[in-house]
N, C-alpha and C. Protein backbone atom coordinates (compact mmCIF):
# COMPACT_ATOMS: atom_id res chain seq x y z
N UNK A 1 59.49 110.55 11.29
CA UNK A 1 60.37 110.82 12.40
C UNK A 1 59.60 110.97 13.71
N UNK A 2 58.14 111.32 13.68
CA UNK A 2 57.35 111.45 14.65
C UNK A 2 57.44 110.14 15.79
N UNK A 3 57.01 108.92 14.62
CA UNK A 3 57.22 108.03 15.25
C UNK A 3 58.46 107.55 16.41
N UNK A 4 59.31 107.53 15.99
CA UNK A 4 60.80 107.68 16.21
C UNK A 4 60.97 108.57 17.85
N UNK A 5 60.19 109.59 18.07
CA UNK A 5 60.47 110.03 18.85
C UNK A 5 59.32 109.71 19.99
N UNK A 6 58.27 108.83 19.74
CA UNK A 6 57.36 108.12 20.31
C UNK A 6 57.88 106.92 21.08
N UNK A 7 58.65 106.17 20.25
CA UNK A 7 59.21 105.11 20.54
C UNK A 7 60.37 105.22 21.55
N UNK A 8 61.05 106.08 21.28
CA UNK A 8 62.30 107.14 22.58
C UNK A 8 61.67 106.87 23.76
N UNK A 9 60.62 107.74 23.76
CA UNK A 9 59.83 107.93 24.83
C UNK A 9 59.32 106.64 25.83
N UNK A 10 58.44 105.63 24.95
CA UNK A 10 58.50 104.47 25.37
C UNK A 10 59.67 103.57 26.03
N UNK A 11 60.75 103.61 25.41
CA UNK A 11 61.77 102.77 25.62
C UNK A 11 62.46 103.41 26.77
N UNK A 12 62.75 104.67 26.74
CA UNK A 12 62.50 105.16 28.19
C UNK A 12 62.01 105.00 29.49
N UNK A 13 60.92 104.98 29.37
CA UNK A 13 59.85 104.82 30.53
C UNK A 13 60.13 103.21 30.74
N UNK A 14 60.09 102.27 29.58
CA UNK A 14 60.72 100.97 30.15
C UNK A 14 61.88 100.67 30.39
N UNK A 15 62.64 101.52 30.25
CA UNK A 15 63.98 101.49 31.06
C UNK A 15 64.04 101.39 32.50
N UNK A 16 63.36 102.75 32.54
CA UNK A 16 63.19 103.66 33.95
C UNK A 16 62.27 102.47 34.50
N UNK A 17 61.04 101.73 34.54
CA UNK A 17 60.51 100.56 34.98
C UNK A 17 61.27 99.68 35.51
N UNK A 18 61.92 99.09 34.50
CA UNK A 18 63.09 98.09 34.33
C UNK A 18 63.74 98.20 35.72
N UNK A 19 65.02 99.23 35.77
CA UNK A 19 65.36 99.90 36.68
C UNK A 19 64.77 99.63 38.15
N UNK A 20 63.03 100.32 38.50
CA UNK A 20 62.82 100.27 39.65
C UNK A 20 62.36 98.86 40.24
N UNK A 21 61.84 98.09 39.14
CA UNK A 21 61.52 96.80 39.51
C UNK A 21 62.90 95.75 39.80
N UNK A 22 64.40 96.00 38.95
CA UNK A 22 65.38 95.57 39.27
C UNK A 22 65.65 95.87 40.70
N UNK A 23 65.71 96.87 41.19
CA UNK A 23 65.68 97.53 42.55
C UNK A 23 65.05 97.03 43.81
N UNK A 24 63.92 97.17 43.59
CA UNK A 24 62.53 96.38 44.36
C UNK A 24 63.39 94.82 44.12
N UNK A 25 63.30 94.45 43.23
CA UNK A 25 63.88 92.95 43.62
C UNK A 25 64.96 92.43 44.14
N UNK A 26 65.81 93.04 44.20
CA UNK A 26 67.22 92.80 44.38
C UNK A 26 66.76 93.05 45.89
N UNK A 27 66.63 94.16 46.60
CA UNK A 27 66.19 94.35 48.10
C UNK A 27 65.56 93.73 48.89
N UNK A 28 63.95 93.20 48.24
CA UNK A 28 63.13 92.29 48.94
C UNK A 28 62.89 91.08 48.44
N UNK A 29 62.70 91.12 47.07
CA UNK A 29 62.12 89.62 46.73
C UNK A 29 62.69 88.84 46.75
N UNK A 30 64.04 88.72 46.95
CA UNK A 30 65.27 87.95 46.62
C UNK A 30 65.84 87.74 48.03
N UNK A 31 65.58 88.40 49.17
CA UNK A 31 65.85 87.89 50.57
C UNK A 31 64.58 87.63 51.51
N UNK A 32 64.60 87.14 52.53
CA UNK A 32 63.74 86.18 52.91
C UNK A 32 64.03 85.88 54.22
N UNK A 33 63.46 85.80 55.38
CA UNK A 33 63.13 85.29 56.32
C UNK A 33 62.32 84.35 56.72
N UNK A 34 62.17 83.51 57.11
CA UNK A 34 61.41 82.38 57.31
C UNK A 34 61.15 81.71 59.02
N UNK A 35 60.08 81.43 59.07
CA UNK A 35 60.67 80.31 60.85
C UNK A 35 60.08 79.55 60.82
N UNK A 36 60.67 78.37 61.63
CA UNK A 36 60.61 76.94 61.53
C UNK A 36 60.44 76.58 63.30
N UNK A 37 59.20 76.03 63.47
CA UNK A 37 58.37 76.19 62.60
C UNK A 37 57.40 77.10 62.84
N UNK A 38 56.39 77.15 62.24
CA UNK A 38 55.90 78.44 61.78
C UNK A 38 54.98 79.40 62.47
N UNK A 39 54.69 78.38 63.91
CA UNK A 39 53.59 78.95 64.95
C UNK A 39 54.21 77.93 66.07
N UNK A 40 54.05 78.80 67.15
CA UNK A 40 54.48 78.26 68.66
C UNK A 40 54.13 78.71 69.97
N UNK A 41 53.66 78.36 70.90
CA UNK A 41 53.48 79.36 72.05
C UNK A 41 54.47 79.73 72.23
N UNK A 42 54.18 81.22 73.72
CA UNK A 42 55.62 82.00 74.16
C UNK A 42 56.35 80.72 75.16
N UNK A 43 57.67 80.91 75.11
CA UNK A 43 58.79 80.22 75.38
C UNK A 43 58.81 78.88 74.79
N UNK A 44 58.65 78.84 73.90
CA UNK A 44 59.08 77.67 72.82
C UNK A 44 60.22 78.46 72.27
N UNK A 45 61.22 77.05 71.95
CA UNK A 45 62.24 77.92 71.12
C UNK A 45 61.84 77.64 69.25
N UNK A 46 62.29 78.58 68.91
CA UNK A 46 61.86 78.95 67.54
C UNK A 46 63.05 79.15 66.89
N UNK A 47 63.29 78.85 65.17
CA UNK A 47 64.55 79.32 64.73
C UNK A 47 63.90 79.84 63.39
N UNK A 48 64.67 81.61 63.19
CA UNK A 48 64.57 82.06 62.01
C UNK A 48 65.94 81.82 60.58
N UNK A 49 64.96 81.42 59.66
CA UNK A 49 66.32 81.30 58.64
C UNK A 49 66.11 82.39 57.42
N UNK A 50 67.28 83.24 57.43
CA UNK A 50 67.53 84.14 56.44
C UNK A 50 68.11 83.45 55.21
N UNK A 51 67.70 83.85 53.94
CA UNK A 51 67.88 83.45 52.72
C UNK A 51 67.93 84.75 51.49
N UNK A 52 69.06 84.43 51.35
CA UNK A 52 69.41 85.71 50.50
C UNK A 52 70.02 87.01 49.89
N UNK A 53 70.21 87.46 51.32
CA UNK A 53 71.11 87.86 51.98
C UNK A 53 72.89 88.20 51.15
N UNK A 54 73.65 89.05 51.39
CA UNK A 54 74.85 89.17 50.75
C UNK A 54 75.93 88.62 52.49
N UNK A 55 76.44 88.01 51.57
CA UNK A 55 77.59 86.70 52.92
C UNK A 55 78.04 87.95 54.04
N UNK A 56 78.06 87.31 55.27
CA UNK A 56 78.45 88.59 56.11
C UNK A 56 77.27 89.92 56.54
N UNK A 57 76.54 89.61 55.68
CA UNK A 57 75.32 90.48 56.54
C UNK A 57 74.90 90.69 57.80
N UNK A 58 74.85 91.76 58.36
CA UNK A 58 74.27 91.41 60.24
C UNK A 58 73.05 92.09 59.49
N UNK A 59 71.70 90.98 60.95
CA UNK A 59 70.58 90.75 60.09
C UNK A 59 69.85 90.87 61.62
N UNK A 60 69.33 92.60 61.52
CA UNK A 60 68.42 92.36 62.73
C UNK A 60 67.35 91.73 62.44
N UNK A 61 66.65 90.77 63.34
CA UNK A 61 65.10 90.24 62.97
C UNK A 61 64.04 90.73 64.39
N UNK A 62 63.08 90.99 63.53
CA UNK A 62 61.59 91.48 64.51
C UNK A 62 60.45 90.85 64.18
N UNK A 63 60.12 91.09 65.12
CA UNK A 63 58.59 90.04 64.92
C UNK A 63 57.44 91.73 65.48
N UNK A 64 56.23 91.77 64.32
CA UNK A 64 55.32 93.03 64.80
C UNK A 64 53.79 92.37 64.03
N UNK A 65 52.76 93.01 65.08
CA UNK A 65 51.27 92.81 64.54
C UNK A 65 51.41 93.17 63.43
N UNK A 66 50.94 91.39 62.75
CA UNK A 66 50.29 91.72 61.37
C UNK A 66 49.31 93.01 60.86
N UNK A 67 48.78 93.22 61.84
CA UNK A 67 47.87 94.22 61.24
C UNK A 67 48.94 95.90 61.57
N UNK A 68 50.17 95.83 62.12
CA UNK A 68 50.55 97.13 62.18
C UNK A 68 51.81 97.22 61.23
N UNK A 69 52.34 95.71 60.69
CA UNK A 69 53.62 95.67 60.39
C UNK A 69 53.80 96.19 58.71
N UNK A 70 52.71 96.49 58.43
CA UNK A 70 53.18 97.35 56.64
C UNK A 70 53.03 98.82 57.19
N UNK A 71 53.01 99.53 57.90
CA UNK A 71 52.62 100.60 58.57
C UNK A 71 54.44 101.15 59.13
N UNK A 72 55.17 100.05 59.70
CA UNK A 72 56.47 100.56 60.00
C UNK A 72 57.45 100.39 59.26
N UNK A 73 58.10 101.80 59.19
CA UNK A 73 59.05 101.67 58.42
C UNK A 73 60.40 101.72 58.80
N UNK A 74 60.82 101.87 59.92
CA UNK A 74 62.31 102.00 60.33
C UNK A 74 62.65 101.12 61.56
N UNK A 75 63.81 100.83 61.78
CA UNK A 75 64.29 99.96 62.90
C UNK A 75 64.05 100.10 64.35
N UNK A 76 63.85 101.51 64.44
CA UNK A 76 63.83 101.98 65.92
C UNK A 76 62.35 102.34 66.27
N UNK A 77 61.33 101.85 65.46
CA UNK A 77 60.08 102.13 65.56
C UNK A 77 59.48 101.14 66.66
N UNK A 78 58.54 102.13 68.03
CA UNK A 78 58.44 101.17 69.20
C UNK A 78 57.63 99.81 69.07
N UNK A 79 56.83 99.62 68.28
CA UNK A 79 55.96 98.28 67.80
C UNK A 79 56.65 97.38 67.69
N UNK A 80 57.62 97.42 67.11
CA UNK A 80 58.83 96.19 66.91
C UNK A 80 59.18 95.02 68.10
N UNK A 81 58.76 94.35 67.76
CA UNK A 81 59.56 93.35 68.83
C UNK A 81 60.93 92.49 68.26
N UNK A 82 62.21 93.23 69.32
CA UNK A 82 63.16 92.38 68.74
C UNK A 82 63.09 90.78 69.33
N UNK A 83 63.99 90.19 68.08
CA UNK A 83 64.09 88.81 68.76
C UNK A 83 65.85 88.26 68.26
N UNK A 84 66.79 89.50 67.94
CA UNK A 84 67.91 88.91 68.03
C UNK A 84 68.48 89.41 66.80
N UNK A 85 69.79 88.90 66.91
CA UNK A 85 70.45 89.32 65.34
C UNK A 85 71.35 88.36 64.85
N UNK A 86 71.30 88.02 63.80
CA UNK A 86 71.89 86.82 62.82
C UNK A 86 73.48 87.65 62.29
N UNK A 87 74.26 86.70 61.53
CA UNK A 87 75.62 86.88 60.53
C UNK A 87 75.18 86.12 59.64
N UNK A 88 75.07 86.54 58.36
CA UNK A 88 74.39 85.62 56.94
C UNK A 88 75.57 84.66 56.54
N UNK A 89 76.18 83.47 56.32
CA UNK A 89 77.11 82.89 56.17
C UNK A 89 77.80 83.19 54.90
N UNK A 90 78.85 82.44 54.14
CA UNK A 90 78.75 82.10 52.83
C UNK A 90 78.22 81.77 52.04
N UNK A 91 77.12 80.88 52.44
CA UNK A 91 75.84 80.13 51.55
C UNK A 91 75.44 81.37 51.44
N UNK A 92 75.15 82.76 51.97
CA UNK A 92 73.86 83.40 51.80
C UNK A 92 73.19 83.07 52.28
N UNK A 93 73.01 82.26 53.91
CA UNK A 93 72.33 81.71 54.99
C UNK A 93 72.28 81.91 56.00
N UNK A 94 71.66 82.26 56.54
CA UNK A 94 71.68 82.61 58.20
C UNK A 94 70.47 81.91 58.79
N UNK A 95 70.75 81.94 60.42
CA UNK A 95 70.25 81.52 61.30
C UNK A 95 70.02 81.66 62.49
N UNK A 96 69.04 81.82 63.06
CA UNK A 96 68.81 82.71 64.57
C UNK A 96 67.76 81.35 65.59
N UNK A 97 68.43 81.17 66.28
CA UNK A 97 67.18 80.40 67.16
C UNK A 97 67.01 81.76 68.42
N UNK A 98 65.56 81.72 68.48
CA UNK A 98 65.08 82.41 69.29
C UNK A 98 63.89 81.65 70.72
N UNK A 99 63.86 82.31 71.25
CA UNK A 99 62.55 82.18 72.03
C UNK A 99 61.74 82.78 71.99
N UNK A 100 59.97 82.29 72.08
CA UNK A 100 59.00 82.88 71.29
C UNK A 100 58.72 83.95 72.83
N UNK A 101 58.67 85.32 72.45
CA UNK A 101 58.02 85.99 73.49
C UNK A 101 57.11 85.90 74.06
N UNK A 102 56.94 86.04 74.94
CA UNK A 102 55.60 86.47 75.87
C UNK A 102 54.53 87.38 75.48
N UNK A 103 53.92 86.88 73.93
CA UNK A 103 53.18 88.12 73.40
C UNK A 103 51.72 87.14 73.51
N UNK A 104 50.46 88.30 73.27
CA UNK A 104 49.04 87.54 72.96
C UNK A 104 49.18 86.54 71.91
N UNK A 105 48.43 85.52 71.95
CA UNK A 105 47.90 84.49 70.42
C UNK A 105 47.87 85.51 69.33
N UNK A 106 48.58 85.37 68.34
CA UNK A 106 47.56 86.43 67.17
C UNK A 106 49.04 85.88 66.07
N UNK A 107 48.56 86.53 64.78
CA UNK A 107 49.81 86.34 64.07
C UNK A 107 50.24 88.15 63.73
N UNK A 108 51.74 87.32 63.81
CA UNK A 108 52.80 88.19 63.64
C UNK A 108 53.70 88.37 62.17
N UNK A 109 53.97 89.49 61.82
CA UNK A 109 55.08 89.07 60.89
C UNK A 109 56.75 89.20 61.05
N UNK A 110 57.70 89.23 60.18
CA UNK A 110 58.81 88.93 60.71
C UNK A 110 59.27 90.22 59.77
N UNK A 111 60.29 91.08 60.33
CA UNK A 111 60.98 92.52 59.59
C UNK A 111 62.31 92.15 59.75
N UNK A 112 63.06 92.72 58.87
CA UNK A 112 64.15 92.36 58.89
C UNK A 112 65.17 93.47 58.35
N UNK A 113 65.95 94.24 59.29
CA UNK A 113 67.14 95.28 58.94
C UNK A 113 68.24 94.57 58.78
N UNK A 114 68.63 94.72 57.53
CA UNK A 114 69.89 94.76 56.90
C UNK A 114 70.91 95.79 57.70
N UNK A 115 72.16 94.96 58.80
CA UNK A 115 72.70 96.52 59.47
C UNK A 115 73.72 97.06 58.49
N UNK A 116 74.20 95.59 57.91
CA UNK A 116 75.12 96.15 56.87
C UNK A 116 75.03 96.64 55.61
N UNK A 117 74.17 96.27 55.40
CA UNK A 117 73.83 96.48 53.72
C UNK A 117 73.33 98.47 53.90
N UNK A 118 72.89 98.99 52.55
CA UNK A 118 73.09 100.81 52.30
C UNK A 118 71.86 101.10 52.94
N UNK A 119 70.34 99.84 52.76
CA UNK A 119 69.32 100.58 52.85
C UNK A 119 68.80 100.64 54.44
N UNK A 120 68.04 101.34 54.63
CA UNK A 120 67.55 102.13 56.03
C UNK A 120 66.16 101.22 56.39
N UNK A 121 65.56 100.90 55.53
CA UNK A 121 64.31 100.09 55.32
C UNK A 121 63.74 98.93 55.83
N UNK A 122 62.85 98.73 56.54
CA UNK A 122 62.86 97.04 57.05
C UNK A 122 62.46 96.36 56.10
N UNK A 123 62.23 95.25 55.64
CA UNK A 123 61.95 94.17 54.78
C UNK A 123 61.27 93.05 55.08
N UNK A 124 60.21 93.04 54.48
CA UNK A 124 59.04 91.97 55.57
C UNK A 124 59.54 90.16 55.17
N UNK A 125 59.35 89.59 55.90
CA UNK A 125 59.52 88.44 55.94
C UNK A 125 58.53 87.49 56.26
N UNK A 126 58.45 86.23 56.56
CA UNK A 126 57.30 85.02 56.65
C UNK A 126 56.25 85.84 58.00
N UNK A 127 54.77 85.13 57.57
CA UNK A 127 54.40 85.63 59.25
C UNK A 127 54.35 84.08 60.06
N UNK A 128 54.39 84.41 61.46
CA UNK A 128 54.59 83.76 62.64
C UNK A 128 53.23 83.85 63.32
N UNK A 129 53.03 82.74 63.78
CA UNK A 129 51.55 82.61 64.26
C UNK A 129 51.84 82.14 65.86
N UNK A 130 51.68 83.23 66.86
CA UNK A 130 52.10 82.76 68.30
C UNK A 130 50.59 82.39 69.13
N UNK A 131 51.00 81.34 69.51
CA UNK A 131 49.91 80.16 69.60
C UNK A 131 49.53 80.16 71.22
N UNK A 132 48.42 79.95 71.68
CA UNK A 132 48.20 79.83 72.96
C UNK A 132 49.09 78.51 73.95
N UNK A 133 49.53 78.64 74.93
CA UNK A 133 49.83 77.42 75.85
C UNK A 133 49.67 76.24 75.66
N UNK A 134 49.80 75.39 75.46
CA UNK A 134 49.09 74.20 75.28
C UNK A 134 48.16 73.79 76.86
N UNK A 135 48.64 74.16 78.37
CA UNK A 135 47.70 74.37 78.95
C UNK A 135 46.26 75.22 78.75
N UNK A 136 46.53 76.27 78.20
CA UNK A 136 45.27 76.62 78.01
C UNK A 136 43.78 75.86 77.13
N UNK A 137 44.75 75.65 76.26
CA UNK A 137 44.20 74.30 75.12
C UNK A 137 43.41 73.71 76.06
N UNK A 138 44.13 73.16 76.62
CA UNK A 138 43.74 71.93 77.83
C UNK A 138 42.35 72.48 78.68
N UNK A 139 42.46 73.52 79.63
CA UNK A 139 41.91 74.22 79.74
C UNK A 139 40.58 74.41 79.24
N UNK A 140 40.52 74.85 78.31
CA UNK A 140 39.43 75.28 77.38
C UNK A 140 38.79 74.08 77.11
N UNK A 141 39.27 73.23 76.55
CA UNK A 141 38.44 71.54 76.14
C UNK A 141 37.88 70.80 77.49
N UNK A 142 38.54 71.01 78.31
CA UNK A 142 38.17 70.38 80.07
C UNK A 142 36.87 71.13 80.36
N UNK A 143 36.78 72.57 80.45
CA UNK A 143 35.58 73.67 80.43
C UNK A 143 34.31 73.18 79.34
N UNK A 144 34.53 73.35 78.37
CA UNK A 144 33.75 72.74 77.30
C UNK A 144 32.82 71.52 77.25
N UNK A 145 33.59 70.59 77.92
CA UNK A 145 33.41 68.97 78.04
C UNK A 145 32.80 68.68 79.46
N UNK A 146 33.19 69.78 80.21
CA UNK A 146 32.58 70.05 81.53
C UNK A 146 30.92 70.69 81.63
N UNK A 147 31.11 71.82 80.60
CA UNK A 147 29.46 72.42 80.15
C UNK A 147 28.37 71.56 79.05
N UNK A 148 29.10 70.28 78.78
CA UNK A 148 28.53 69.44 78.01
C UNK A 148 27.93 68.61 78.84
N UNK A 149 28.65 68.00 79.62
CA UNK A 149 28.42 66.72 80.52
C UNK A 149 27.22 67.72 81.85
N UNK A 150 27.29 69.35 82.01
CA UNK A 150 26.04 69.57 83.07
C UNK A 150 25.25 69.57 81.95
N UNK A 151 25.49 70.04 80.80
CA UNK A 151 23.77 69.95 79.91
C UNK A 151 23.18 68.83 79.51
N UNK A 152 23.92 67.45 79.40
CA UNK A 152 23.68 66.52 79.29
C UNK A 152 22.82 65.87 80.64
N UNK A 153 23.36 65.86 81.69
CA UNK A 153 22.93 65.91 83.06
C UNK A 153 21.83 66.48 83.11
N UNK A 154 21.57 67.63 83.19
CA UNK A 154 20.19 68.52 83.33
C UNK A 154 18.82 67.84 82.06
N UNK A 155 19.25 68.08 80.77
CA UNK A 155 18.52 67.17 79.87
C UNK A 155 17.88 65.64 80.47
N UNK A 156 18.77 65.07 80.72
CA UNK A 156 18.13 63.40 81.21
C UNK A 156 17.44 63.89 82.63
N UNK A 157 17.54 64.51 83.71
CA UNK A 157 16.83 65.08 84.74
C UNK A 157 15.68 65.54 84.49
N UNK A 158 15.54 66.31 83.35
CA UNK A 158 13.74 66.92 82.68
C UNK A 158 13.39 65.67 82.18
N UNK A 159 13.89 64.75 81.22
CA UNK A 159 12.90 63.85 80.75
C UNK A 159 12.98 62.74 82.02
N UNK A 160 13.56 63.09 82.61
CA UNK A 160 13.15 61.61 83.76
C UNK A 160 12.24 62.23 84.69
N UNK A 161 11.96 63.86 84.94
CA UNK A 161 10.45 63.80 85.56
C UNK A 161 9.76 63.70 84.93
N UNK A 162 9.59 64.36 83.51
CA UNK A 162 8.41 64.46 83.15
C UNK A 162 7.78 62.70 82.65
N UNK A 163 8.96 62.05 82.36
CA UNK A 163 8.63 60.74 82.31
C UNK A 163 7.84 60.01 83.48
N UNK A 164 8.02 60.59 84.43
CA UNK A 164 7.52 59.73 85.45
C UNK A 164 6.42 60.82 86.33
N UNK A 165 6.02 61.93 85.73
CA UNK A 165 4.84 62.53 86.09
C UNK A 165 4.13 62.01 85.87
């Protein structure tokens, strides 16, 4: 009978497992944010697609530093950058076109409050990689190609005196 009450115990605890991992999944793993596409400079327009979602959902979306965004946990937390709010369709689909803010190059990730749904919690979503200007690009390679062409210059200037010392 010892046994018997070993096995209780076990089947228990994998219940109670069961349970929190059903939980955990149903909340996050199973909804989803995404953007398309996936890196852009600021004022590009950008569109986020929610997946997963229960039909009729209002779906705030934020964009926060990767390096601060497992760190926040609630909606009204100042790090957050909003970028709008979605209605999840019938598919269990939603869709937000946004414009990419005016933030530094760096990557971002995407949070996402459920307004309708019970939980209080943000829910992380795809990260977003906000990309420099494409002038700057420009910029930078013109500079580069510019400090190439004086070292190149200066180089043939030493061997053409010393060539002809």
């Amino acid at each position: 009978m010892r046994w018997f009450k070993g096995i209780q115990r076990e089947v228990l605890l994998l219940i109670v497992f069961a349970l929190l991992m059903w939980e955990t999944r149903t909340v996050s793993a199973a909804s989803w944010v995404e953007f398309h596409p996936p890196s852009a400079a600021a004022g590009e327009v950008v569109e986020a697609r929610a997946y997963g979602f229960p039909a009729s959902s209002s779906l705030a979306v934020f964009l926060a530093p990767k390096a601060v965004a497992n760190s926040i946990q609630t909606p009204d937390d100042a790090r957050l950058i909003p970028l709008g709010k979605l209605t999840v369709a019938q598919s269990n689909e939603g869709r937000l076109r946004f414009v990419v803010p005016n933030l530094s190059p760096a990557v971002y990730q995407g949070l996402i409050h459920c307004e309708s749904c019970a939980s209080t919690r943000l829910l992380p979503g795809d990260y977003f990689r906000i990309t420099a200007p494409v002038w700057q690009s420009v910029g930078i390679v013109a500079t580069v190609a510019g400090l190439f062409l004086i070292a190149v210059s200066v180089w043939r200037r030493h061997l053409h005196q010393i060539h002809f010392q």
